[in-house]
C-alpha atoms as a PDB file:
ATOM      1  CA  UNK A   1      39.255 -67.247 -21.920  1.00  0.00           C
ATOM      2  CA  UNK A   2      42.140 -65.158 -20.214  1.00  0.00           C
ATOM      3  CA  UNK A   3      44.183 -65.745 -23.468  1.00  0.00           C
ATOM      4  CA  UNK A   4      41.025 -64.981 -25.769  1.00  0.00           C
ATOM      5  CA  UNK A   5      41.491 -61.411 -23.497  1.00  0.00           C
ATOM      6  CA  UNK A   6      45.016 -61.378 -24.363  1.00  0.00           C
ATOM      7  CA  UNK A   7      44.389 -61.854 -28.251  1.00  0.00           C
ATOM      8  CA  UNK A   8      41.679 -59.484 -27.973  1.00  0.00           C
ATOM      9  CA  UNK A   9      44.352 -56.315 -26.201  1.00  0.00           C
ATOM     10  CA  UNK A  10      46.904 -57.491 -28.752  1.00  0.00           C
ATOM     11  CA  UNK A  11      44.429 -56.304 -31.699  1.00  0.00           C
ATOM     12  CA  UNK A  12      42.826 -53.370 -30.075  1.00  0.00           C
ATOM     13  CA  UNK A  13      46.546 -52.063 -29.003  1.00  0.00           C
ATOM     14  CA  UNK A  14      47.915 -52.516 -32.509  1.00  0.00           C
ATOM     15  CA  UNK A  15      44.550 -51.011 -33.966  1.00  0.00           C
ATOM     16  CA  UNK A  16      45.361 -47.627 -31.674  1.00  0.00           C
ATOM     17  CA  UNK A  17      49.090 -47.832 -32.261  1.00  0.00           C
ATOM     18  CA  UNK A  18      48.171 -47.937 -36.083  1.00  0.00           C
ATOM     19  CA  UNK A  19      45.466 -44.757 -36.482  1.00  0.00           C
ATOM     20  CA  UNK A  20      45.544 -43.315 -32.651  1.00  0.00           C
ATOM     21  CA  UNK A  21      42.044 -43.956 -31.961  1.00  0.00           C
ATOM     22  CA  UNK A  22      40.976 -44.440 -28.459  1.00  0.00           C
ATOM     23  CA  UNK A  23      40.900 -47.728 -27.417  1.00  0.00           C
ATOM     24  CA  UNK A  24      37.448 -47.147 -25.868  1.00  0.00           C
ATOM     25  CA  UNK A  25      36.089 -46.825 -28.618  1.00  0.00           C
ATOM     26  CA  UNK A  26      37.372 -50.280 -29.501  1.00  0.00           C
ATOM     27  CA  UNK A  27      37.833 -52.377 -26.145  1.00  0.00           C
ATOM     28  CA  UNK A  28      34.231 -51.496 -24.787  1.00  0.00           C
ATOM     29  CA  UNK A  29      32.099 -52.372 -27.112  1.00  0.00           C
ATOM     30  CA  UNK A  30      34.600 -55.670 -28.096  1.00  0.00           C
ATOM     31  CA  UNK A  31      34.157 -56.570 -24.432  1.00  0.00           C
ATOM     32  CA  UNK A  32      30.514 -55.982 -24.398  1.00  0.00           C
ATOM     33  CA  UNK A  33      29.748 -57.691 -27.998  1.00  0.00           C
ATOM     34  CA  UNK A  34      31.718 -60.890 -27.840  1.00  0.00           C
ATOM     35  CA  UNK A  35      32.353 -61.438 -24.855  1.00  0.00           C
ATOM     36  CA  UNK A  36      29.211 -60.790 -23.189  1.00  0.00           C
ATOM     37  CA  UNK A  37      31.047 -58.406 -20.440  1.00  0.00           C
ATOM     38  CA  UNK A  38      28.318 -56.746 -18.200  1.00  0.00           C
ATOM     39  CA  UNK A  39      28.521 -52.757 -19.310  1.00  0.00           C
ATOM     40  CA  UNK A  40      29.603 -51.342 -16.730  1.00  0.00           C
ATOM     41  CA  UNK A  41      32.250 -54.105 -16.011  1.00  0.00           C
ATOM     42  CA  UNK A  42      33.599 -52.978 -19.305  1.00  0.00           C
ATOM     43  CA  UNK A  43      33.678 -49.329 -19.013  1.00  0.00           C
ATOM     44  CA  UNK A  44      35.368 -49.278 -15.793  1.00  0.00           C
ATOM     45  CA  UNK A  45      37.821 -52.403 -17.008  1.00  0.00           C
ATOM     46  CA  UNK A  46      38.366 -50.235 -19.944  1.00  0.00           C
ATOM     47  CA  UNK A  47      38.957 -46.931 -17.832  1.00  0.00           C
ATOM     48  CA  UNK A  48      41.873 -48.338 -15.902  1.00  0.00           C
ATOM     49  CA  UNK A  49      43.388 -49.894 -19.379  1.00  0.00           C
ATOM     50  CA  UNK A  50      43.114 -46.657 -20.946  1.00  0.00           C
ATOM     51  CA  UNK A  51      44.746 -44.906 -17.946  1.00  0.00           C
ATOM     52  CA  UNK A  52      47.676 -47.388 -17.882  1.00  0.00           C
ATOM     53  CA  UNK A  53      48.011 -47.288 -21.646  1.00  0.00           C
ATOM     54  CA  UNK A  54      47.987 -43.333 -22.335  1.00  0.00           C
ATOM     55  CA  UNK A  55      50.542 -42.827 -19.575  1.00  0.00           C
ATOM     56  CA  UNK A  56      53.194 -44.218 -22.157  1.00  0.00           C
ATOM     57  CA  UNK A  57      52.057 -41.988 -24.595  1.00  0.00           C
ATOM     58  CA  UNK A  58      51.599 -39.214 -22.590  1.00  0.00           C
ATOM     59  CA  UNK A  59      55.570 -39.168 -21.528  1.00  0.00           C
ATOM     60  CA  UNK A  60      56.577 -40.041 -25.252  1.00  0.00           C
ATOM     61  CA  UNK A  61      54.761 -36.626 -26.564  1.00  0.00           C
ATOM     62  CA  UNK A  62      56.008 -34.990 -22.997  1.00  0.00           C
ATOM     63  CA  UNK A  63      59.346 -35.640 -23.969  1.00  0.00           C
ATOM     64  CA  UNK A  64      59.047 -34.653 -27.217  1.00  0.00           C
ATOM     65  CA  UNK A  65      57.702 -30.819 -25.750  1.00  0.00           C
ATOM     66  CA  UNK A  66      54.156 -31.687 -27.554  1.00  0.00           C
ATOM     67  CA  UNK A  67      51.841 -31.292 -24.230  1.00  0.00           C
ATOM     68  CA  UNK A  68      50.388 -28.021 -23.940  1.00  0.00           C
ATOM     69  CA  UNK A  69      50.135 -28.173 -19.958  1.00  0.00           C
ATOM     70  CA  UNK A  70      47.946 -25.575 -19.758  1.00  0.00           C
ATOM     71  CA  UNK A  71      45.411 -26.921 -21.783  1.00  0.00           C
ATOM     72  CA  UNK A  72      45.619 -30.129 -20.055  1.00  0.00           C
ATOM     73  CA  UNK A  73      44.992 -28.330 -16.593  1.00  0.00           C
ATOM     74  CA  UNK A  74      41.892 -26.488 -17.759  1.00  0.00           C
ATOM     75  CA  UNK A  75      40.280 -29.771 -19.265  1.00  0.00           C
ATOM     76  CA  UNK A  76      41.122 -31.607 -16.263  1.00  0.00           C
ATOM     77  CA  UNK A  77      39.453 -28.409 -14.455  1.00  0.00           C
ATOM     78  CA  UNK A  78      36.319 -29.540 -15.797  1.00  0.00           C
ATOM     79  CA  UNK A  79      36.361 -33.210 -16.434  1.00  0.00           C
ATOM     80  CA  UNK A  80      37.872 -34.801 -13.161  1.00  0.00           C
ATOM     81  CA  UNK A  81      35.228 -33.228 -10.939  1.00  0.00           C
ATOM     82  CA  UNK A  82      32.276 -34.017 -13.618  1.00  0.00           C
ATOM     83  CA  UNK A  83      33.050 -37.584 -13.477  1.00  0.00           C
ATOM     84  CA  UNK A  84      33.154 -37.945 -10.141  1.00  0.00           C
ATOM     85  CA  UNK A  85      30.030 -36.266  -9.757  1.00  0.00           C
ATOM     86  CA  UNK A  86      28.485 -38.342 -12.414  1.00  0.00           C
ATOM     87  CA  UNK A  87      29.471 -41.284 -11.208  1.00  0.00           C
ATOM     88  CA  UNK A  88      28.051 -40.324  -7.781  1.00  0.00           C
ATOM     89  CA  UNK A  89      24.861 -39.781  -9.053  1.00  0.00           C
ATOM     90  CA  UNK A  90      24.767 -43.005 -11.216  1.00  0.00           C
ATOM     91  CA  UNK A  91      25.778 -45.087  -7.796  1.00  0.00           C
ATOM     92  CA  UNK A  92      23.401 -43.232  -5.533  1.00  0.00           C
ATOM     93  CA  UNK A  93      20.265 -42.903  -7.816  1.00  0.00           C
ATOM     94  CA  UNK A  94      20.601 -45.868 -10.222  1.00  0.00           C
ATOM     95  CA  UNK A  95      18.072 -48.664  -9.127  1.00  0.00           C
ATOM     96  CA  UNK A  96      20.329 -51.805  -8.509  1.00  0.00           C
ATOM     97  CA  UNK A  97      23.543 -49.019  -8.675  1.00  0.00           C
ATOM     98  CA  UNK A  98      26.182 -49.315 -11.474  1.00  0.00           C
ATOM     99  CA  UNK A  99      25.211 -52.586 -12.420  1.00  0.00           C
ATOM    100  CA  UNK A 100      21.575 -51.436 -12.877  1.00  0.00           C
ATOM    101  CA  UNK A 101      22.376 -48.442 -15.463  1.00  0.00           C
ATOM    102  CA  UNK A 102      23.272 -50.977 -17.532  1.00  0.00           C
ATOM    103  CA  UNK A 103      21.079 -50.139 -20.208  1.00  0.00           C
ATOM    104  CA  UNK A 104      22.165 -46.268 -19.983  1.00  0.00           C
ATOM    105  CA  UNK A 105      25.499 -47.371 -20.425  1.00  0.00           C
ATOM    106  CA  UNK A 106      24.867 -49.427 -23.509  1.00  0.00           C
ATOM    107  CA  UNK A 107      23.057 -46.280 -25.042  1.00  0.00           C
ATOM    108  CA  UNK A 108      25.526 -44.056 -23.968  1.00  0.00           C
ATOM    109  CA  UNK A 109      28.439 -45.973 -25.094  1.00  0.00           C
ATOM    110  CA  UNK A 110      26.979 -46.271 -28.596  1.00  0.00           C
ATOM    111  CA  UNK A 111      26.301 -42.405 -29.351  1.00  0.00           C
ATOM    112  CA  UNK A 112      29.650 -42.227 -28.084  1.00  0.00           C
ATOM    113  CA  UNK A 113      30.827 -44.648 -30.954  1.00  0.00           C
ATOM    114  CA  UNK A 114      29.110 -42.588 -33.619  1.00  0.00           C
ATOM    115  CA  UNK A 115      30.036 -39.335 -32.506  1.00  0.00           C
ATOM    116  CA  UNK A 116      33.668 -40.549 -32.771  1.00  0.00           C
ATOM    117  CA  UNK A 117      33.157 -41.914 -36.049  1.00  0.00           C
ATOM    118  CA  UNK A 118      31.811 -38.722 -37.110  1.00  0.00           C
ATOM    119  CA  UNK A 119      34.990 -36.720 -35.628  1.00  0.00           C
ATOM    120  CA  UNK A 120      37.186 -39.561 -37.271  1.00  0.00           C
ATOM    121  CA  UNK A 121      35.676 -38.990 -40.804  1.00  0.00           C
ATOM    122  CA  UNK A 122      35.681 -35.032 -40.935  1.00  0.00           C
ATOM    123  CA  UNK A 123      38.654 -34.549 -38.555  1.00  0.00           C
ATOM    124  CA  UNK A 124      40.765 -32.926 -41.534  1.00  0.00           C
ATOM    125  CA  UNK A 125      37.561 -30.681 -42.425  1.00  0.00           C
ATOM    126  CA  UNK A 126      36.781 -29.306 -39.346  1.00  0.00           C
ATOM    127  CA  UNK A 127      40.487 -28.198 -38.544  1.00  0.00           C
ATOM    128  CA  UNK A 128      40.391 -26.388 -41.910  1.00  0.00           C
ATOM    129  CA  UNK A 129      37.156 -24.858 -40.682  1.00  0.00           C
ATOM    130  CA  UNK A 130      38.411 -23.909 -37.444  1.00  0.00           C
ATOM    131  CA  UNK A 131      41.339 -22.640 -38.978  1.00  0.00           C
ATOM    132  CA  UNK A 132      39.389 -20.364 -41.764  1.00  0.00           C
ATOM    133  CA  UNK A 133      36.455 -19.223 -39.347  1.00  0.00           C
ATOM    134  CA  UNK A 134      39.153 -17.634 -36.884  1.00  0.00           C
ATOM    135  CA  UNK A 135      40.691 -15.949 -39.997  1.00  0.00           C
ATOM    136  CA  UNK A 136      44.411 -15.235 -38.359  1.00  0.00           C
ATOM    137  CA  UNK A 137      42.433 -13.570 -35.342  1.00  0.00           C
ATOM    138  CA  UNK A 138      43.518 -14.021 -31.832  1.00  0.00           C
ATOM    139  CA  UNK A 139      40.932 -15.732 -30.035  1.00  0.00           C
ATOM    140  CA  UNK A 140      39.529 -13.889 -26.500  1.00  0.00           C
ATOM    141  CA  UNK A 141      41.923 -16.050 -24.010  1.00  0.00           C
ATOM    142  CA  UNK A 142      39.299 -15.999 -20.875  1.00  0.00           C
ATOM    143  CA  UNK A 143      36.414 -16.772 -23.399  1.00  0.00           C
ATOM    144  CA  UNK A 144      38.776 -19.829 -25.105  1.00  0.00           C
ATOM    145  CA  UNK A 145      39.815 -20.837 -21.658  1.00  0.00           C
ATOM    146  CA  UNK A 146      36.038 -21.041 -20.182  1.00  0.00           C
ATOM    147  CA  UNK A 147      34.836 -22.774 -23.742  1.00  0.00           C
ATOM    148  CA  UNK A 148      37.897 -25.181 -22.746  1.00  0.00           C
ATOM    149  CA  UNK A 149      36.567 -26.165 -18.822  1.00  0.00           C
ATOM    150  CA  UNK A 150      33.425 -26.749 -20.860  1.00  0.00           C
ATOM    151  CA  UNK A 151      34.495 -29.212 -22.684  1.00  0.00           C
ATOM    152  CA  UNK A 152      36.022 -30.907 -20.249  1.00  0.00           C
ATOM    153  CA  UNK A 153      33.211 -31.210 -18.543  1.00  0.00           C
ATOM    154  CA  UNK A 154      31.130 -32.610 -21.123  1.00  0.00           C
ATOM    155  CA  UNK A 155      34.037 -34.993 -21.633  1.00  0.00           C
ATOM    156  CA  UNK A 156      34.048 -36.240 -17.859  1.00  0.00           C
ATOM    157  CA  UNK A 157      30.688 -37.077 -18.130  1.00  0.00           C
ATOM    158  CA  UNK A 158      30.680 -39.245 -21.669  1.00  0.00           C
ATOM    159  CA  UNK A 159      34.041 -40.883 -20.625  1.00  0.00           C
ATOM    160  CA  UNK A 160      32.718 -41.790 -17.383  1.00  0.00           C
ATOM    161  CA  UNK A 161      29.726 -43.356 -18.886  1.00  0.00           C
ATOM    162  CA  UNK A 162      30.795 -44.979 -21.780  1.00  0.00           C
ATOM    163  CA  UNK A 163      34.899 -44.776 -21.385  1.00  0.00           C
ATOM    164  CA  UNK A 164      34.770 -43.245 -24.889  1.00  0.00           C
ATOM    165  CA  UNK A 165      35.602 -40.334 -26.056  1.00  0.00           C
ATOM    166  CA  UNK A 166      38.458 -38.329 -24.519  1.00  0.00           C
ATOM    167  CA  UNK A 167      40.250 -39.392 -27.703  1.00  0.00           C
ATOM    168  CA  UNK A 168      38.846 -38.603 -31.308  1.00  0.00           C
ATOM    169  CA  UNK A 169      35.812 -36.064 -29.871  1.00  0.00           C
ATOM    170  CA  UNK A 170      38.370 -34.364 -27.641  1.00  0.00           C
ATOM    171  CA  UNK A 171      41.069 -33.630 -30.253  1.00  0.00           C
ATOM    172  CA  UNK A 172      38.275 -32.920 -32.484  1.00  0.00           C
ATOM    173  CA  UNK A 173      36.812 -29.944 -29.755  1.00  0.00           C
ATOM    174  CA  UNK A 174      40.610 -28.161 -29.465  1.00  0.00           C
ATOM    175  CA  UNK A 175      40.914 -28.265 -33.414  1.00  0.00           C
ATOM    176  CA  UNK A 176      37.646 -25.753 -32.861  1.00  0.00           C
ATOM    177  CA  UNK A 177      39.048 -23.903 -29.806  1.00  0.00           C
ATOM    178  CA  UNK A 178      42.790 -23.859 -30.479  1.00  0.00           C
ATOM    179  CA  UNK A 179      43.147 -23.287 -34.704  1.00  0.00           C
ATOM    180  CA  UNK A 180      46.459 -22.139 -34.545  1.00  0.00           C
ATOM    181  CA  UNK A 181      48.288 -25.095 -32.902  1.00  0.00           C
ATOM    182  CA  UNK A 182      49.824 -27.455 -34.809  1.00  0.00           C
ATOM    183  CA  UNK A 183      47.634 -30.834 -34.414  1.00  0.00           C
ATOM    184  CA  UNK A 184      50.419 -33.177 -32.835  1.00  0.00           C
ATOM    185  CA  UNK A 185      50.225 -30.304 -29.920  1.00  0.00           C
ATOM    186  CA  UNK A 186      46.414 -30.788 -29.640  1.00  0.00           C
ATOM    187  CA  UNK A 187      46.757 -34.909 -29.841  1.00  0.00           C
ATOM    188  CA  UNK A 188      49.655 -34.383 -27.395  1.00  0.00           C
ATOM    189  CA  UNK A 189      47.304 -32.355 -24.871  1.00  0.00           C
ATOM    190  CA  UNK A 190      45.123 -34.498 -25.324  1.00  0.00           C
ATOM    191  CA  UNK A 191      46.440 -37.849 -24.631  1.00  0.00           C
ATOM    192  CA  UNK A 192      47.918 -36.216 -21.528  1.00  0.00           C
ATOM    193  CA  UNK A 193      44.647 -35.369 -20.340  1.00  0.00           C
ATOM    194  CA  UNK A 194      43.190 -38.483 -21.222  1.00  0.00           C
ATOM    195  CA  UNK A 195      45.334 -40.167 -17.824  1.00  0.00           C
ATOM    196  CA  UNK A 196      44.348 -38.419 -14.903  1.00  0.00           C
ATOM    197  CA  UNK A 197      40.324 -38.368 -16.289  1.00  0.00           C
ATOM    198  CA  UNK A 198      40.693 -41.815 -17.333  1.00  0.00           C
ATOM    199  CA  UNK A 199      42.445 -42.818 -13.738  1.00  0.00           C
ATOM    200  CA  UNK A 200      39.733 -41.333 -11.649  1.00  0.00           C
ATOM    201  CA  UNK A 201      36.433 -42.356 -13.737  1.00  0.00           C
ATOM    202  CA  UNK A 202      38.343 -45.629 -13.385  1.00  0.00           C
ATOM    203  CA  UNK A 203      38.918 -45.374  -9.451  1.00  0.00           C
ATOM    204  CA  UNK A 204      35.340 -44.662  -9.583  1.00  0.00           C
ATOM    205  CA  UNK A 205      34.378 -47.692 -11.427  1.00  0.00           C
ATOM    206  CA  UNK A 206      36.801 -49.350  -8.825  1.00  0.00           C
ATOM    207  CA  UNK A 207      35.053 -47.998  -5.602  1.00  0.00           C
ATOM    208  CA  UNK A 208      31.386 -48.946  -7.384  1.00  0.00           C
ATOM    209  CA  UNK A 209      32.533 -52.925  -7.661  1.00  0.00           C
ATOM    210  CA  UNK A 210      32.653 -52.808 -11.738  1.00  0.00           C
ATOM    211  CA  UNK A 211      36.447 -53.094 -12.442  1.00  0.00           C
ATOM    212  CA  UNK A 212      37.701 -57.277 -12.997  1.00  0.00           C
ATOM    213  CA  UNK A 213      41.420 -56.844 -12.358  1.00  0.00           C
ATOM    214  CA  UNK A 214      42.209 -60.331 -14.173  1.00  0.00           C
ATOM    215  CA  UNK A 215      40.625 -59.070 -17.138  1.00  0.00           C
ATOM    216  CA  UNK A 216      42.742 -56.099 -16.670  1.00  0.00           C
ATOM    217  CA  UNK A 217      45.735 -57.927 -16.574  1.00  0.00           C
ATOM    218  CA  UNK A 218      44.963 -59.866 -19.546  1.00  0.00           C
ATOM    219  CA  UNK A 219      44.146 -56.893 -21.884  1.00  0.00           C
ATOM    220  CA  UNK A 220      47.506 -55.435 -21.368  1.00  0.00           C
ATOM    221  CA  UNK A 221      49.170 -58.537 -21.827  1.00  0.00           C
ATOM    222  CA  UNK A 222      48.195 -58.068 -25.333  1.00  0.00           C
ATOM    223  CA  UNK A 223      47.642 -54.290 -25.714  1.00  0.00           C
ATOM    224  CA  UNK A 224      51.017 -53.406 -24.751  1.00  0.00           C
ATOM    225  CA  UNK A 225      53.032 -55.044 -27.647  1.00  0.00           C
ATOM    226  CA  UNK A 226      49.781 -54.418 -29.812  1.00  0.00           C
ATOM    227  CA  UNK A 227      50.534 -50.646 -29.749  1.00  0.00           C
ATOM    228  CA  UNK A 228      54.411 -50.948 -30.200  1.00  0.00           C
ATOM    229  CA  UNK A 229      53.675 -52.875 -33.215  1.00  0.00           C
ATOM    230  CA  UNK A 230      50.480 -51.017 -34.503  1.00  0.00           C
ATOM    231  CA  UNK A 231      52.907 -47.147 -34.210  1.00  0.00           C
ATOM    232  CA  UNK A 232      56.145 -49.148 -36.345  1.00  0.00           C
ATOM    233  CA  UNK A 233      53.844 -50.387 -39.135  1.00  0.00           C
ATOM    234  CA  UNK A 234      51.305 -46.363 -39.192  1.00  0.00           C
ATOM    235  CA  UNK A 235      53.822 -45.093 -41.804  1.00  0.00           C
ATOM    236  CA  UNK A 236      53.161 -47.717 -44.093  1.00  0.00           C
ATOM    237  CA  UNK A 237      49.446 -48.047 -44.315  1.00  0.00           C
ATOM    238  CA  UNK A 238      47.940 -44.932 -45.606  1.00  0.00           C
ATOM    239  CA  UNK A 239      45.575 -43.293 -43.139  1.00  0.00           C
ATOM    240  CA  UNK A 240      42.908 -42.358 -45.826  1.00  0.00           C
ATOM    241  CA  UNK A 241      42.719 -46.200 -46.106  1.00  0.00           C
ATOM    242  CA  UNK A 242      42.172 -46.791 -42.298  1.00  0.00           C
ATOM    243  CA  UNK A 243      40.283 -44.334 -40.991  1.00  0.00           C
ATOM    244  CA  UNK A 244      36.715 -44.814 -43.264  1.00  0.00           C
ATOM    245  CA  UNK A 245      37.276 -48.515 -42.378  1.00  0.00           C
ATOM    246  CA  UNK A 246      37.638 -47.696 -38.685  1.00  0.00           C
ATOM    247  CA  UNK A 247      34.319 -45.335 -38.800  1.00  0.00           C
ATOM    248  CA  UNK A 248      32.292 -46.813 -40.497  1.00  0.00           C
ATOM    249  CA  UNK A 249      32.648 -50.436 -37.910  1.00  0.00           C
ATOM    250  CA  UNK A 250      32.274 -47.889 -35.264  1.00  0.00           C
ATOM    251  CA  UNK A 251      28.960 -46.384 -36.656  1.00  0.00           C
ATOM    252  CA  UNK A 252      27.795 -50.288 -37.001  1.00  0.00           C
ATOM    253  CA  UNK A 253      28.837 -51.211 -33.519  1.00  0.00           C
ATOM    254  CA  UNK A 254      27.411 -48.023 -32.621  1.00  0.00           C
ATOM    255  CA  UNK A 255      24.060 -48.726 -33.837  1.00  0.00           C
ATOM    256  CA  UNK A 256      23.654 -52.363 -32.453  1.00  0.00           C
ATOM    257  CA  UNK A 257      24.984 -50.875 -29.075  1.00  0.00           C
ATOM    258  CA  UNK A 258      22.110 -48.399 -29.002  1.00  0.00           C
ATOM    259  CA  UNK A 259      19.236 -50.877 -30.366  1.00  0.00           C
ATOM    260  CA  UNK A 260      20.256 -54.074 -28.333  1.00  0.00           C
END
């Protein structure tokens, strides 16, 4: 079973190495789906993965000067303390504690999956949007920097839930608030903010008794090579191909998430 794990990090990683989807949305519902993973075992399992995972990322695009640092502060502003408040809440009021919001989780997990679909399909739509609505105008700095706590917020709460979303829904939320920076800046911010929030809803998980560290192990076994493959071969598979293949299984795996 531990190399079934291994197998199963090896196609997720080359899957997010390929289109730079979030392996949440991927992992989580993989873990839940075939494997039969309680929920919340595979959210936090998943948080942890994520956390190790994105760190690489995060000091390839650090390195390459395309982090906005301040934008990663004021998402973190909002989305570290509203997962740890979240996660609280689920582990005080939840009858039976994490293990008994199962069923929240499961729901929450697959709105998560279509709301990222969504983002994935109209990503290039909404930045042209974003980019025509604010007309060349500078944007009110205290208003864009409140609008950007926000979303962190809302973020915290979703990835600490479901472990989805800090990637395609988050990129897709600075497209709105940030028009004028050039997208591998966003994706760059983004990842980066992706580790600490990821780390902590994780450590959460952790302290709540729903992270297996052997499963852990054995996804990025296989993730870890998965992703150095999956970013070699991105050039040559066209990304108009991949990404209505990728939504549409996450709409589907989506939908049986939220009606099982």
């Amino acid at each position: 079973m531990d190399f079934a794990y291994t197998i199963a990090g090896f196609a997720v990683g080359a899957i997010v190495g390929l289109t730079g989807v979030g392996g949440g949305s991927l992992m989580t519902p993989l873990l839940v789906l075939m494997f039969g993973i309680h929920p919340s075992v595979a959210v936090g399992t998943d948080l942890l993965y994520a956390a190790i995972t994105k760190a690489g990322g995060t000091l390839a695009h650090g390195l390459k000067g395309t982090v906005d640092w301040k934008i990663t502060r004021l998402l973190a502003t909002g989305s570290i303390p509203a997962a740890a408040i979240t996660l609280a809440l689920i582990g005080h009021f939840a009858p039976g504690g994490i293990e008994g919001a199962a069923h929240l989780i499961q729901v929450s997990l697959g709105v998560a999956l279509v709301l990222t679909a969504v983002a994935l399909i109209f990503r290039k739509r909404i930045q042209a949007y974003a980019a025509t609505r604010s007309g060349g105008r500078p944007a009110d700095p205290a208003r864009t920097a409140r609008l950007t706590v926000l979303t962190g917020a809302v973020l915290g709460v979703l990835v600490s839930i479901s472990s989805v979303g800090a990637g395609a829904l988050g990129v897709t939320a600075l497209f709105f608030l940030y028009p004028a920076m050039p997208a591998l800046r966003i994706v760059g911010s983004d990842i980066a903010h992706a580790v600490p929030l990821t780390a902590v809803a994780g450590i959460g998980h952790w302290f709540l008794g729903s992270v297996d560290w052997l499963l852990l192990g054995s996804l990025l076994v296989g993730s870890l090579p998965g992703i150095w493959l999956g970013s070699h071969i991105s050039t040559k598979v066209p990304d108009r191909v991949l990404r209505p293949i990728l939504a549409t299984m996450l709409v589907l795996v989506g939908a049986k998430l939220m009606a099982h």
